[in-house]
PDB file of N, CA and C in Angstrom:
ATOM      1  N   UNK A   1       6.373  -6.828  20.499  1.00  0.00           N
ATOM      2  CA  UNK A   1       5.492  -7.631  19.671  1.00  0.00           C
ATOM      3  C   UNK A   1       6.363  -8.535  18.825  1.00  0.00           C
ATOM      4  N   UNK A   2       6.248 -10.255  19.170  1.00  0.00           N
ATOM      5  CA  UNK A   2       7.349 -10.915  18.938  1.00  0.00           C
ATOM      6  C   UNK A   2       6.764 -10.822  17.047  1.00  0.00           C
ATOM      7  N   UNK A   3       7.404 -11.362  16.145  1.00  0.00           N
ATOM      8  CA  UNK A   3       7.118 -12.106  14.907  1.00  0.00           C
ATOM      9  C   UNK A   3       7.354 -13.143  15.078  1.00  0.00           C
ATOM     10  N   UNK A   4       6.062 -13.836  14.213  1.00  0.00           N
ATOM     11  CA  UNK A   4       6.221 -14.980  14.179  1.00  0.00           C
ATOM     12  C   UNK A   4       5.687 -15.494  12.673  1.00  0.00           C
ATOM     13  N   UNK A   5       6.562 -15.261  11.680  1.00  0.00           N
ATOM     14  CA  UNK A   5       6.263 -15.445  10.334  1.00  0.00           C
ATOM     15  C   UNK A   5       5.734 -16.896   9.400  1.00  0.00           C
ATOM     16  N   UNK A   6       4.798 -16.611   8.662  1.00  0.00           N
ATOM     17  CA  UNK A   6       4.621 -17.872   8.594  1.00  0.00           C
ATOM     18  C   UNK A   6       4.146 -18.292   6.970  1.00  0.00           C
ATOM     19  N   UNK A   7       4.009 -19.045   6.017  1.00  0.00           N
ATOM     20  CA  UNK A   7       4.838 -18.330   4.541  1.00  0.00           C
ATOM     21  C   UNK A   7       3.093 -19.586   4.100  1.00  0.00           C
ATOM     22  N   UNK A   8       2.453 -18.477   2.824  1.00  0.00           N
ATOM     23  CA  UNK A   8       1.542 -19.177   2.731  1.00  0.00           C
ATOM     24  C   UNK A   8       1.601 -18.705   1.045  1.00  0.00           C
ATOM     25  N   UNK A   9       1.905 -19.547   0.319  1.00  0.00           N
ATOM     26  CA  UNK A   9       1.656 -19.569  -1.085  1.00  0.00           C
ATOM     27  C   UNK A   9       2.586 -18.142  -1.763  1.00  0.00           C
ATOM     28  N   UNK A  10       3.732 -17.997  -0.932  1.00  0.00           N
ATOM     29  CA  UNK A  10       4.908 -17.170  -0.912  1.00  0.00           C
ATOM     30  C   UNK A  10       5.233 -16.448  -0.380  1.00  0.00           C
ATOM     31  N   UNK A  11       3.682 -16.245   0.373  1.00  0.00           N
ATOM     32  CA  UNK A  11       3.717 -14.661   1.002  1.00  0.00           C
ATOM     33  C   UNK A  11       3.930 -15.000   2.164  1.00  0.00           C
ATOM     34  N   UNK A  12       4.674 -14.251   2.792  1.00  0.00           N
ATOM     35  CA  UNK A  12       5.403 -14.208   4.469  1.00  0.00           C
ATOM     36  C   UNK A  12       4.411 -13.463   5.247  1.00  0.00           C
ATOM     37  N   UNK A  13       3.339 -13.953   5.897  1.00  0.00           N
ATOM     38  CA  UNK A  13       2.318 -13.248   6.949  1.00  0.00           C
ATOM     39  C   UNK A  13       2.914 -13.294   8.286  1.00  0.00           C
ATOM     40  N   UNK A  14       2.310 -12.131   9.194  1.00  0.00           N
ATOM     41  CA  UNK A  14       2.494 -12.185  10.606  1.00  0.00           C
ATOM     42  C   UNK A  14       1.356 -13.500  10.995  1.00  0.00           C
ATOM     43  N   UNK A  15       2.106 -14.532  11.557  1.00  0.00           N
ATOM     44  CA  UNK A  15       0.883 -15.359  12.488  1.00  0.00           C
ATOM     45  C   UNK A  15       0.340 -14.845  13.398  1.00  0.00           C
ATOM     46  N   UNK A  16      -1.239 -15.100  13.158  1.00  0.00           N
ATOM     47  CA  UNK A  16      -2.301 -14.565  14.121  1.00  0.00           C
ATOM     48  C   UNK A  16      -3.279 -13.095  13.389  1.00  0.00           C
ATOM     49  N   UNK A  17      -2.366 -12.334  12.377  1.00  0.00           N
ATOM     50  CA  UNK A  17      -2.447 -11.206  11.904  1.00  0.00           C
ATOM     51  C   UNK A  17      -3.801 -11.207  10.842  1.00  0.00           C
ATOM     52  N   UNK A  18      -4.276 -13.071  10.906  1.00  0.00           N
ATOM     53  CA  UNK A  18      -5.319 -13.090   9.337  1.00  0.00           C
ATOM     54  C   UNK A  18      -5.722 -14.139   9.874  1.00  0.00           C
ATOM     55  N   UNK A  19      -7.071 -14.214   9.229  1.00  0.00           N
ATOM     56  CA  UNK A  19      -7.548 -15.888   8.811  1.00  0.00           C
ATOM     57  C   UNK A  19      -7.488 -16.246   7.513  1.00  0.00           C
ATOM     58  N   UNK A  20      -7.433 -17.540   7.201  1.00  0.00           N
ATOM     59  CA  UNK A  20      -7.590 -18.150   6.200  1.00  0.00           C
ATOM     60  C   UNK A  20      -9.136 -17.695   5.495  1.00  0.00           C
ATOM     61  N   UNK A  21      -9.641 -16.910   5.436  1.00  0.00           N
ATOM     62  CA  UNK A  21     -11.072 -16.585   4.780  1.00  0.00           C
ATOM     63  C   UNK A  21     -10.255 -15.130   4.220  1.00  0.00           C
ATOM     64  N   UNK A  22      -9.489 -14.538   5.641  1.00  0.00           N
ATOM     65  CA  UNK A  22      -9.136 -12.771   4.951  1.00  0.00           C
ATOM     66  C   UNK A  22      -7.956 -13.243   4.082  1.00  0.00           C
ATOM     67  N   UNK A  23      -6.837 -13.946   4.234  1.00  0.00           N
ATOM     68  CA  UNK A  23      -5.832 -14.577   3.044  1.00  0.00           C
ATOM     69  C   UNK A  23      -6.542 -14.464   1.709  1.00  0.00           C
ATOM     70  N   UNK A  24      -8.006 -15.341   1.991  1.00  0.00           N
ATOM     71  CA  UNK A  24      -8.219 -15.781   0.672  1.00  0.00           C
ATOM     72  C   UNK A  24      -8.699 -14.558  -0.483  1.00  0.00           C
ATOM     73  N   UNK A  25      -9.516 -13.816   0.392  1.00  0.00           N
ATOM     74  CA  UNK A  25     -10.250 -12.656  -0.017  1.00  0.00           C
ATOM     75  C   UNK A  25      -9.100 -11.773  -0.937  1.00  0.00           C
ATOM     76  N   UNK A  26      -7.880 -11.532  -0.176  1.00  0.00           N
ATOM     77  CA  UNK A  26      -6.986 -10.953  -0.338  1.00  0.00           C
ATOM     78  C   UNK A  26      -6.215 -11.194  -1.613  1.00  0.00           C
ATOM     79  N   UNK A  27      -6.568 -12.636  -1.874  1.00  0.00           N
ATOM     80  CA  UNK A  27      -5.512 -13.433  -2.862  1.00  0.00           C
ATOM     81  C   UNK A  27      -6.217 -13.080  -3.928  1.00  0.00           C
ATOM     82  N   UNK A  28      -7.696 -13.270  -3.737  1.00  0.00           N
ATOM     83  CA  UNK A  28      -8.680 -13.072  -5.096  1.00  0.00           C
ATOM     84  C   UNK A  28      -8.842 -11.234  -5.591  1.00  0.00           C
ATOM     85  N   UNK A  29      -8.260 -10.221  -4.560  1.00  0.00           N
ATOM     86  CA  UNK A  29      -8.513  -9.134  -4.736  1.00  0.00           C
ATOM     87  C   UNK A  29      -7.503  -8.658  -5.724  1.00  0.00           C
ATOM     88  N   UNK A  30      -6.766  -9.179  -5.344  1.00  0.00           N
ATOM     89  CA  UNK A  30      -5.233  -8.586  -5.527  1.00  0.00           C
ATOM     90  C   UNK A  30      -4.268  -9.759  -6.533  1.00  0.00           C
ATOM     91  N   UNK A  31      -5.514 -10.462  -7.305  1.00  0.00           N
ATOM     92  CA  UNK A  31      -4.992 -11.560  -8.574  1.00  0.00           C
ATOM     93  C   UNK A  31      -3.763 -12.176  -7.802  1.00  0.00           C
ATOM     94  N   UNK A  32      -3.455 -12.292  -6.196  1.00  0.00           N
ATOM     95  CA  UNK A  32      -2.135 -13.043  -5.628  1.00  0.00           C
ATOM     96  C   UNK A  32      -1.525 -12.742  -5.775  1.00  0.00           C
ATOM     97  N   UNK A  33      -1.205 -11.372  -6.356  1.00  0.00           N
ATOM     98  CA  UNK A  33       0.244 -10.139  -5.934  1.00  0.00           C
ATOM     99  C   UNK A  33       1.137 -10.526  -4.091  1.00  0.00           C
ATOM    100  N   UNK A  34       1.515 -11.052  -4.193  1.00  0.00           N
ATOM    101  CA  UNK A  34       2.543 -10.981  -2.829  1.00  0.00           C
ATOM    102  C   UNK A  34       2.166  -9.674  -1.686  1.00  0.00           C
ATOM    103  N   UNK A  35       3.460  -8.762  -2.815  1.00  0.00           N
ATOM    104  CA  UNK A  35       4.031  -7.982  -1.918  1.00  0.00           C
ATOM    105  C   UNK A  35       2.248  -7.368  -1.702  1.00  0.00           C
ATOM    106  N   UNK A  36       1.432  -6.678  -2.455  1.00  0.00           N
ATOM    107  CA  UNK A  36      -0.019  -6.592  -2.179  1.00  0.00           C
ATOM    108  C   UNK A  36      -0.176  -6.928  -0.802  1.00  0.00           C
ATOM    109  N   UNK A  37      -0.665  -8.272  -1.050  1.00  0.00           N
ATOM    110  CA  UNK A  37      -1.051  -9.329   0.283  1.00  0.00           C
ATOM    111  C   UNK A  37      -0.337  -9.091   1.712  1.00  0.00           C
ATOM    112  N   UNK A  38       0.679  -9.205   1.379  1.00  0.00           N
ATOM    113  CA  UNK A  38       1.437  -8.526   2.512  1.00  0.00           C
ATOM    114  C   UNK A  38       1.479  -7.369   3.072  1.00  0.00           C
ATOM    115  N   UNK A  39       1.465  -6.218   2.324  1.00  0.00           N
ATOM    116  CA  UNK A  39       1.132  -4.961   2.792  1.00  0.00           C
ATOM    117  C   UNK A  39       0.222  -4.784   3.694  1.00  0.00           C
ATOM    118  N   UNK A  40      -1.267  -5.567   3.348  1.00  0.00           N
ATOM    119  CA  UNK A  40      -2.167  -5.225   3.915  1.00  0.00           C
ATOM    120  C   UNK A  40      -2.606  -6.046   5.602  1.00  0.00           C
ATOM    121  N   UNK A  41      -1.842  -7.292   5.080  1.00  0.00           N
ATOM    122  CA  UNK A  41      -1.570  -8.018   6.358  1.00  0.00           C
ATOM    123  C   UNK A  41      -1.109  -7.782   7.104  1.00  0.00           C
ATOM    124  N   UNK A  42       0.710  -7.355   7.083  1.00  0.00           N
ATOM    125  CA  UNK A  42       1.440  -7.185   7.378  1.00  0.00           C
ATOM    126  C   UNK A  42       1.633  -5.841   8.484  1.00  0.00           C
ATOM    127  N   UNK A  43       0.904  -5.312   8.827  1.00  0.00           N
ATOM    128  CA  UNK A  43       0.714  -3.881   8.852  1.00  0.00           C
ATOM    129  C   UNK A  43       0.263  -4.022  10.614  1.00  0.00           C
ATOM    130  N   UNK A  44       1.051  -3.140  11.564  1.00  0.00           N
ATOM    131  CA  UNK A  44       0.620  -2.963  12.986  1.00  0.00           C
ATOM    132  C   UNK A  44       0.616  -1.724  13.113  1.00  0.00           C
ATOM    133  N   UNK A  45      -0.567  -1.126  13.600  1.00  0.00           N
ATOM    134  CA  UNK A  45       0.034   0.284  14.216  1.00  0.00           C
ATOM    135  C   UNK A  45      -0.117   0.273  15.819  1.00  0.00           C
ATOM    136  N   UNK A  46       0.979   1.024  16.313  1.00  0.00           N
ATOM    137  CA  UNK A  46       1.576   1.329  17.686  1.00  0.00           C
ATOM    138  C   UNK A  46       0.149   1.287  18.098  1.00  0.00           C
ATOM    139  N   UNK A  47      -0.797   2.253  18.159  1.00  0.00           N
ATOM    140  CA  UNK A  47      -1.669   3.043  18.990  1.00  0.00           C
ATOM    141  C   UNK A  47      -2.453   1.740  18.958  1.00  0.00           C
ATOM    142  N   UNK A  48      -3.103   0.613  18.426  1.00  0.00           N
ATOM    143  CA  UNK A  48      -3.595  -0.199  18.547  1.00  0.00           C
ATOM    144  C   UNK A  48      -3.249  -1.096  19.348  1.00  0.00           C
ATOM    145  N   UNK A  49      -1.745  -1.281  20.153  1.00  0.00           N
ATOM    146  CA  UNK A  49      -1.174  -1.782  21.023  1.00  0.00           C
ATOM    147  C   UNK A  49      -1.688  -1.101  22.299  1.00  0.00           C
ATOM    148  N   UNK A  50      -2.103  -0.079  22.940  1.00  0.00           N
ATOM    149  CA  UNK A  50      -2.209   0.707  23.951  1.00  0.00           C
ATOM    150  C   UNK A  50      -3.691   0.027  24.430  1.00  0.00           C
ATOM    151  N   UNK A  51      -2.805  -1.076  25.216  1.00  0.00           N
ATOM    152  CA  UNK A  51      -4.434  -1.402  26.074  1.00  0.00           C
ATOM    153  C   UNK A  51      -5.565  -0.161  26.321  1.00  0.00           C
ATOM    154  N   UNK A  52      -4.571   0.872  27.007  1.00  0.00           N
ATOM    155  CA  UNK A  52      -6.294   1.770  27.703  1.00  0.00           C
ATOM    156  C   UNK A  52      -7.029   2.308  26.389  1.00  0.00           C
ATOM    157  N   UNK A  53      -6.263   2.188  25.790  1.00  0.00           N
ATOM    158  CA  UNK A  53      -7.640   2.536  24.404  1.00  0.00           C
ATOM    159  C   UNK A  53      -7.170   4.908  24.227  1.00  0.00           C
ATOM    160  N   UNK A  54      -5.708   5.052  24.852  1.00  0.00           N
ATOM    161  CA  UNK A  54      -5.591   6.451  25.128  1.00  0.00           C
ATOM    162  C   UNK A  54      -4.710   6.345  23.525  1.00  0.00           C
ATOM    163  N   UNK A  55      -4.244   7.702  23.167  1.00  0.00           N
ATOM    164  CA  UNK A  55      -3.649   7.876  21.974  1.00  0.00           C
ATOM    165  C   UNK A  55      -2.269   8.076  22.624  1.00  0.00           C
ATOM    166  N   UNK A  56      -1.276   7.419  21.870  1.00  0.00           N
ATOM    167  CA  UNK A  56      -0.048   7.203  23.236  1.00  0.00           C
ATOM    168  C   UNK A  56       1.097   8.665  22.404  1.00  0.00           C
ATOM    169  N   UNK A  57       1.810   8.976  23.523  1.00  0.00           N
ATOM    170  CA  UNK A  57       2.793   9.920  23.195  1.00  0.00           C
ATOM    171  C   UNK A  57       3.793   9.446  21.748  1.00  0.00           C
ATOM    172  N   UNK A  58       3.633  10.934  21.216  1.00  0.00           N
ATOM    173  CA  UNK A  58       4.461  10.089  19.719  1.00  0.00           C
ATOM    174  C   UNK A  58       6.124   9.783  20.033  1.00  0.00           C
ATOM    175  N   UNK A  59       7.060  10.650  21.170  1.00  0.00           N
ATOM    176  CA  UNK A  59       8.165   9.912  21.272  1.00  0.00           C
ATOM    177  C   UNK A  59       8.405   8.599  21.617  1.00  0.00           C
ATOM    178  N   UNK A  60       7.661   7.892  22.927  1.00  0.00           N
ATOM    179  CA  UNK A  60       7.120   6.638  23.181  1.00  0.00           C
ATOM    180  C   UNK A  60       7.317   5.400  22.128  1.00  0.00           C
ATOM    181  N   UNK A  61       5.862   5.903  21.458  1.00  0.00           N
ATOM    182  CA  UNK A  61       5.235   5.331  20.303  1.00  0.00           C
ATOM    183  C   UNK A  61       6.273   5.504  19.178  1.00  0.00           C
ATOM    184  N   UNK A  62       6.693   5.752  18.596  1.00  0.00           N
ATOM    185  CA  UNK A  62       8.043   6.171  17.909  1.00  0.00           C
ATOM    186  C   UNK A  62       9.598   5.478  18.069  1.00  0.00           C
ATOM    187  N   UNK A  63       9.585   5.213  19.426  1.00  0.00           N
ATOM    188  CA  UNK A  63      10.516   4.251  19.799  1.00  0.00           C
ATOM    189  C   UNK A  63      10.339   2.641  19.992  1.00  0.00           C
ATOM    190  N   UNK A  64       9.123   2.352  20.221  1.00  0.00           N
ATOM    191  CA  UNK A  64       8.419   0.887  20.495  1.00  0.00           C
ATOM    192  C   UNK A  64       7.916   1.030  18.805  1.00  0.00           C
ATOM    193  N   UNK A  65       8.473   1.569  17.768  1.00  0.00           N
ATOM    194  CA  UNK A  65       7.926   1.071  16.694  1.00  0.00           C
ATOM    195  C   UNK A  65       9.349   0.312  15.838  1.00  0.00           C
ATOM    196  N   UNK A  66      10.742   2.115  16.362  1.00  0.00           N
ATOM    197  CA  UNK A  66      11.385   1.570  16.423  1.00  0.00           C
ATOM    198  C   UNK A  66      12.065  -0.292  16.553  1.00  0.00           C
ATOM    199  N   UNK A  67      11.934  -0.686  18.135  1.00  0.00           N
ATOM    200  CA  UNK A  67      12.416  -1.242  18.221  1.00  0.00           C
ATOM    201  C   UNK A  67      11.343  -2.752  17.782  1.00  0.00           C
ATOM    202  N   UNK A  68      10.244  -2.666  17.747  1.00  0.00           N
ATOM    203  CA  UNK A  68       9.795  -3.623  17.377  1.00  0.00           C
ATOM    204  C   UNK A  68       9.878  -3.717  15.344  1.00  0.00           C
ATOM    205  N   UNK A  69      10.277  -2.945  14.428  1.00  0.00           N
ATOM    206  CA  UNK A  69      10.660  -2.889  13.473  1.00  0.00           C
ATOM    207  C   UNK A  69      12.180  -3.984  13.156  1.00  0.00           C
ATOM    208  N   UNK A  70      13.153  -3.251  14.316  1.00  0.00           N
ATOM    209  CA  UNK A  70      14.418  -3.994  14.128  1.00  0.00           C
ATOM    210  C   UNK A  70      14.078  -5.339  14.725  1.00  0.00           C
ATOM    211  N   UNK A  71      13.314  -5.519  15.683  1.00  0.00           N
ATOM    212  CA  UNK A  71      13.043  -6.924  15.603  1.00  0.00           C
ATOM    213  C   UNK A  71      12.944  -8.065  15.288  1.00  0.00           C
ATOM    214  N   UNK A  72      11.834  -7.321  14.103  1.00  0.00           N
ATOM    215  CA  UNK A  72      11.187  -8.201  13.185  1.00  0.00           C
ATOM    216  C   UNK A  72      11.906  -8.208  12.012  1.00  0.00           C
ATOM    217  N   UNK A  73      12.887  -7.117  11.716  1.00  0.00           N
ATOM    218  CA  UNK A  73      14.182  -7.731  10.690  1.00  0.00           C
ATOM    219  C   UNK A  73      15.045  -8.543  10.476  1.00  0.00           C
ATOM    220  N   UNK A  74      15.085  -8.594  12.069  1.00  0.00           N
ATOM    221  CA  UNK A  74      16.276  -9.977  12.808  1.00  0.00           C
ATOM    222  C   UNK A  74      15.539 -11.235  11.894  1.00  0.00           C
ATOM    223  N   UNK A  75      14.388 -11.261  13.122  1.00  0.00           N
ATOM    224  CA  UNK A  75      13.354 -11.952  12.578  1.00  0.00           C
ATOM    225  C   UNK A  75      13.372 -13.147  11.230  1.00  0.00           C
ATOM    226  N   UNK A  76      12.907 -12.009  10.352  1.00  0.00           N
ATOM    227  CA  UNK A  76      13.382 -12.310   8.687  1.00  0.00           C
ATOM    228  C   UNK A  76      14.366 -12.893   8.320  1.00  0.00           C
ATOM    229  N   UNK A  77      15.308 -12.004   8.771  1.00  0.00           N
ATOM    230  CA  UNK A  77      16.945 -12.858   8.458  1.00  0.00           C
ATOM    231  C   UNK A  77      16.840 -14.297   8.878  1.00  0.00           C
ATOM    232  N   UNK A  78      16.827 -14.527   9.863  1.00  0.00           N
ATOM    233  CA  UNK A  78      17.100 -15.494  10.733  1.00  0.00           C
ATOM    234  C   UNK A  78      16.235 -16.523   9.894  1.00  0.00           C
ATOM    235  N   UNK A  79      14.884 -16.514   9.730  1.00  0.00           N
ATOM    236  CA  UNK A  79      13.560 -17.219   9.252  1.00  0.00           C
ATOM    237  C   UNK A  79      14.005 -17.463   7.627  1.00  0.00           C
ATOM    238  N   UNK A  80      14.394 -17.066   7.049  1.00  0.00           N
ATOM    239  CA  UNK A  80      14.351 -16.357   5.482  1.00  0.00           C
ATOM    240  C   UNK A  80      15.591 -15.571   5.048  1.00  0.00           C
ATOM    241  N   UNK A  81      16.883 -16.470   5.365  1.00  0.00           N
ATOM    242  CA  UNK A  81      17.951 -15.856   5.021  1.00  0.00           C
ATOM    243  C   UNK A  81      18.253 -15.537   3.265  1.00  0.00           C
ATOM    244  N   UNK A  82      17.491 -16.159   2.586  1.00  0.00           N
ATOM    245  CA  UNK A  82      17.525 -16.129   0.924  1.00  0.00           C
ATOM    246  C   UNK A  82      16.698 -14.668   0.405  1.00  0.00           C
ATOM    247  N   UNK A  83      15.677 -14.501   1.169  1.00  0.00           N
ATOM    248  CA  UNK A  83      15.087 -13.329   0.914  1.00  0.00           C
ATOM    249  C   UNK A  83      15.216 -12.224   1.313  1.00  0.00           C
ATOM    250  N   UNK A  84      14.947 -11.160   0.640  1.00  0.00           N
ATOM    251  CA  UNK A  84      14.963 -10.001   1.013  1.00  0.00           C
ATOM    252  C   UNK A  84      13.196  -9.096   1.166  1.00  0.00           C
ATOM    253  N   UNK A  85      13.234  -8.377   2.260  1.00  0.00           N
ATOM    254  CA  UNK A  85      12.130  -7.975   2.679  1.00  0.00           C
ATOM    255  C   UNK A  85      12.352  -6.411   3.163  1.00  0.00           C
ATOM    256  N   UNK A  86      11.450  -5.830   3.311  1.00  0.00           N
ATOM    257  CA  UNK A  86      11.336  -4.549   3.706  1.00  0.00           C
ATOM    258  C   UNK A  86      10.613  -4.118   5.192  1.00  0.00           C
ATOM    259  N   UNK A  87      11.069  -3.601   6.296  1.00  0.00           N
ATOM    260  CA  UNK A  87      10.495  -3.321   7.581  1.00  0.00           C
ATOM    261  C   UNK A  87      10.198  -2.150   7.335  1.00  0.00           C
ATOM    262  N   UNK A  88       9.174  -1.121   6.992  1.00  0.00           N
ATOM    263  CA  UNK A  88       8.943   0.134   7.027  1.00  0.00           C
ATOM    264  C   UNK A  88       8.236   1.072   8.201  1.00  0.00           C
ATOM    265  N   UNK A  89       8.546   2.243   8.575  1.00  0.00           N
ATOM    266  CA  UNK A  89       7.355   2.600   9.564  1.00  0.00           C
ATOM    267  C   UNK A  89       6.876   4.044   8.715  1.00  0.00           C
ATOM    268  N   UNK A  90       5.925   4.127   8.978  1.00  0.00           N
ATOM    269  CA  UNK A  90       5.314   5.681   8.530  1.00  0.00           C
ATOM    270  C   UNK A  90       4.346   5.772   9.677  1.00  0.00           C
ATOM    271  N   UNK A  91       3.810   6.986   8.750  1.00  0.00           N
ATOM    272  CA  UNK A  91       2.764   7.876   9.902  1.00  0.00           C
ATOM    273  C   UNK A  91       1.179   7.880   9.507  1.00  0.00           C
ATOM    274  N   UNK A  92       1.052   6.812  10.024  1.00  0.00           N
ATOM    275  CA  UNK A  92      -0.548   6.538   9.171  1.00  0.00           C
ATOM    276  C   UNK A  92      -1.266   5.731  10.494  1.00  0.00           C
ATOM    277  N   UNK A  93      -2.134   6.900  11.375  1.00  0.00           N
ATOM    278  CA  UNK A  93      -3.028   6.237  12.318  1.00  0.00           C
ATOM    279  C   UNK A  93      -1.546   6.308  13.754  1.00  0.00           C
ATOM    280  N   UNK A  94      -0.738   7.181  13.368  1.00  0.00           N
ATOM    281  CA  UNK A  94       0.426   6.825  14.181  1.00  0.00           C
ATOM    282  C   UNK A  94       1.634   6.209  13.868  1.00  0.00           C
ATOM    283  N   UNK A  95       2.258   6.101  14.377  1.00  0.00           N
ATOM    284  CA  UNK A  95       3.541   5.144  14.369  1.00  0.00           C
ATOM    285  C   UNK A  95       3.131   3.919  12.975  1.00  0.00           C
ATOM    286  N   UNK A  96       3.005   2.908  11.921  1.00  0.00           N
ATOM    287  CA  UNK A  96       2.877   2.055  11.639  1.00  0.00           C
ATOM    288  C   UNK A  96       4.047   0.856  11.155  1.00  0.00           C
ATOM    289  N   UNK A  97       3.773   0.304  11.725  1.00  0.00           N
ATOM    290  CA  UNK A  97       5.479  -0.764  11.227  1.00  0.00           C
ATOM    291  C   UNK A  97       4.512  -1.757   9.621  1.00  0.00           C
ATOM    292  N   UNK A  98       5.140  -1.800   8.876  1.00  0.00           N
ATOM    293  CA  UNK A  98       4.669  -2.652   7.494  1.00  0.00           C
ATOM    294  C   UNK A  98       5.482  -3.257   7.131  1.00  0.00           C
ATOM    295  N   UNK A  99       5.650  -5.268   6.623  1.00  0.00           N
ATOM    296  CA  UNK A  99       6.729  -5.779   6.261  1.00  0.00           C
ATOM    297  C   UNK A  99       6.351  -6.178   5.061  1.00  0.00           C
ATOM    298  N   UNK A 100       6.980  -6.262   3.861  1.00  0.00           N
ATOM    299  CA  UNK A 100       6.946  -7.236   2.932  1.00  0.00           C
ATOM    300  C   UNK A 100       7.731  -7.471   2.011  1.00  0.00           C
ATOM    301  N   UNK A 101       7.461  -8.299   1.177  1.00  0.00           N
ATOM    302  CA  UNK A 101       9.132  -8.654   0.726  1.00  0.00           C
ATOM    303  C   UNK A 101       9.242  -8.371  -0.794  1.00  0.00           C
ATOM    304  N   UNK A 102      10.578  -8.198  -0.818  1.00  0.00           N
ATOM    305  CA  UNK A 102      11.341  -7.517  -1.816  1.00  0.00           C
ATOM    306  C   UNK A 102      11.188  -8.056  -3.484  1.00  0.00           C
ATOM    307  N   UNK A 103      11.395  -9.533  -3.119  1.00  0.00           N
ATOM    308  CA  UNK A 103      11.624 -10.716  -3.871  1.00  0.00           C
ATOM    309  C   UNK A 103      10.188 -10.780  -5.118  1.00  0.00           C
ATOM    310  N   UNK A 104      11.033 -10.863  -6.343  1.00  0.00           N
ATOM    311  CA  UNK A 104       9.843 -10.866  -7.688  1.00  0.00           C
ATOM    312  C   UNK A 104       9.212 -12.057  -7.129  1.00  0.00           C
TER     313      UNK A 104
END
């Protein structure tokens, strides 16, 4: 799952991940807290990737979170070498990769 980051009133979203109606909602919920906004955007879980709709093996799933995590760090760097951001995964619904950034 490539990134493809895309920076809207500071906040670094996954493109494709929102519309401009859920941004906005988001901005007004969350008084335009960033890292907020991002959290909630920002957020894939593995098992939602699994076309057949099956609950996928957690070593699998665990490794494709892996590597799509370091990915999307490259990612960042590369996009946003001034900032600093966070790639996290936990265990919520499965595997979940969450990015957002560091920066006051």
């Amino acid at each position: 799952m490539a990134l493809t980051p895309v920076e809207i009133r500071g906040c670094v979203l996954r493109s494709g991940a929102f519309t401009p109606e859920t941004f906005e909602q988001w901005w007004s919920v969350t008084g335009g807290r960033r890292q907020a906004i991002e959290r909630v955007i920002n957020h894939l879980h593995i098992w939602d990737l699994d076309a057949q709709g099956d609950t996928p093996d957690d070593e699998p799933a665990n490794a494709a979170a892996e590597a799509i995590a370091t990915a999307w760090r490259a990612r960042l760097a590369e996009t946003f070498p001034t900032r600093a951001f966070e790639v996290e995964i936990t265990d919520d619904y499965g595997p979940t990769i969450t990015l957002f950034s560091l920066d006051p």
